[in-house]
Protein backbone atom coordinates (compact mmCIF):
# COMPACT_ATOMS: atom_id res chain seq x y z
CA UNK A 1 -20.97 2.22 -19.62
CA UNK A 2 -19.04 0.79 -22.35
CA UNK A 3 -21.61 1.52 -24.80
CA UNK A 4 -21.42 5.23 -24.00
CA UNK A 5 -17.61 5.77 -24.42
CA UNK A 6 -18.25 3.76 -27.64
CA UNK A 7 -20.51 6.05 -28.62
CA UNK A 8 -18.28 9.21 -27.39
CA UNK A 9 -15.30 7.48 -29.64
CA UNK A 10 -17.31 7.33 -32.72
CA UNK A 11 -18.62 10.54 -32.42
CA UNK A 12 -15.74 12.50 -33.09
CA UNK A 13 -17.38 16.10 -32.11
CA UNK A 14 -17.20 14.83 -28.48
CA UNK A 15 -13.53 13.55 -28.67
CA UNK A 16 -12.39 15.69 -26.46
CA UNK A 17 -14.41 14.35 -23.71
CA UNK A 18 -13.00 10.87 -24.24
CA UNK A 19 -9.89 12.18 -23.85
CA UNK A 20 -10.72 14.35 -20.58
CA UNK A 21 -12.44 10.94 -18.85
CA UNK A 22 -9.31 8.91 -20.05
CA UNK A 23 -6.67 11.60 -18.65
CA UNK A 24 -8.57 11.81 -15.20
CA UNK A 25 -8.76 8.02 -15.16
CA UNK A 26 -4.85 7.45 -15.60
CA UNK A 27 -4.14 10.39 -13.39
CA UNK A 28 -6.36 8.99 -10.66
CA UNK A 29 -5.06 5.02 -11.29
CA UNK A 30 -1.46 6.53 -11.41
CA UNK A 31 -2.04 8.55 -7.65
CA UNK A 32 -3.69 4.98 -6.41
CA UNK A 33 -1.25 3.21 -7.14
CA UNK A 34 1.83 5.86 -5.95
CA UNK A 35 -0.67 6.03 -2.79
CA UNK A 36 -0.72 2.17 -2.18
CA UNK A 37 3.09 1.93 -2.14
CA UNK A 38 3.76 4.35 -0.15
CA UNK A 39 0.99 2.89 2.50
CA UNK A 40 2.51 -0.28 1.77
CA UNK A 41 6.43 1.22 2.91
CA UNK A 42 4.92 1.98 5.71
CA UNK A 43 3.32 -0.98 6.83
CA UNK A 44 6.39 -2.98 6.24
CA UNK A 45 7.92 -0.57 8.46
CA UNK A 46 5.53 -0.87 11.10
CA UNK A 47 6.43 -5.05 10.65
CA UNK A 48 9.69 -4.62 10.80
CA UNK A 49 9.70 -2.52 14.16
CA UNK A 50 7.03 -4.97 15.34
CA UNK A 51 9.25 -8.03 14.41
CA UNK A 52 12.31 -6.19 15.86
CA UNK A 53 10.69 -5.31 19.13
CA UNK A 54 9.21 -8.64 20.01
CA UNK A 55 12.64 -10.45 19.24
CA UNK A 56 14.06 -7.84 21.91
CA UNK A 57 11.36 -9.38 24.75
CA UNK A 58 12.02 -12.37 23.41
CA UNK A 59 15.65 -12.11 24.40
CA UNK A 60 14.67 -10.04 27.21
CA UNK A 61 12.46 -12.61 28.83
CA UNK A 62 15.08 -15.69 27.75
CA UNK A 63 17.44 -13.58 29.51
CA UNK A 64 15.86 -13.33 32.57
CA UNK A 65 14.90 -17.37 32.33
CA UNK A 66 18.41 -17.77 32.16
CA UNK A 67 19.17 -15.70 35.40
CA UNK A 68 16.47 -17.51 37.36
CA UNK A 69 18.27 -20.90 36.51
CA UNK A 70 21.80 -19.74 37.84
CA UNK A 71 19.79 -18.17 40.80
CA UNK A 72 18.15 -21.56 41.63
């Protein structure tokens, strides 16, 4: 692989083409990576929400320990 975009650089008829692979690589690497962080937003949204709702039945639940105490 590396030996044919050596060969496509030292060929300079075909330089074009070495320049088309290399724009579609860095476009496609530069949409990954925007891709991945927004996926990864979301996911630490998703945690936080997660996080936020099991400290609510946490307190829900302590809550109602507490209650069954006085009660007893």
């Amino acid at each position: 692989m590396v030996a044919v975009f050596t060969g496509i650089f030292l060929d300079f008829s075909y330089w074009w083409v070495a320049l088309v692979i290399f724009g579609i690589t860095a476009i496609t690497s530069r949409s990954l990576l925007e891709y991945g962080d927004e996926e990864e937003d979301f996911y630490d949204q998703l945690t936080e929400k997660a996080a936020k709702n099991r400290q609510q039945r946490l307190n829900h639940v302590l809550e109602k320990m507490k209650e069954i105490e006085k009660n007893s």
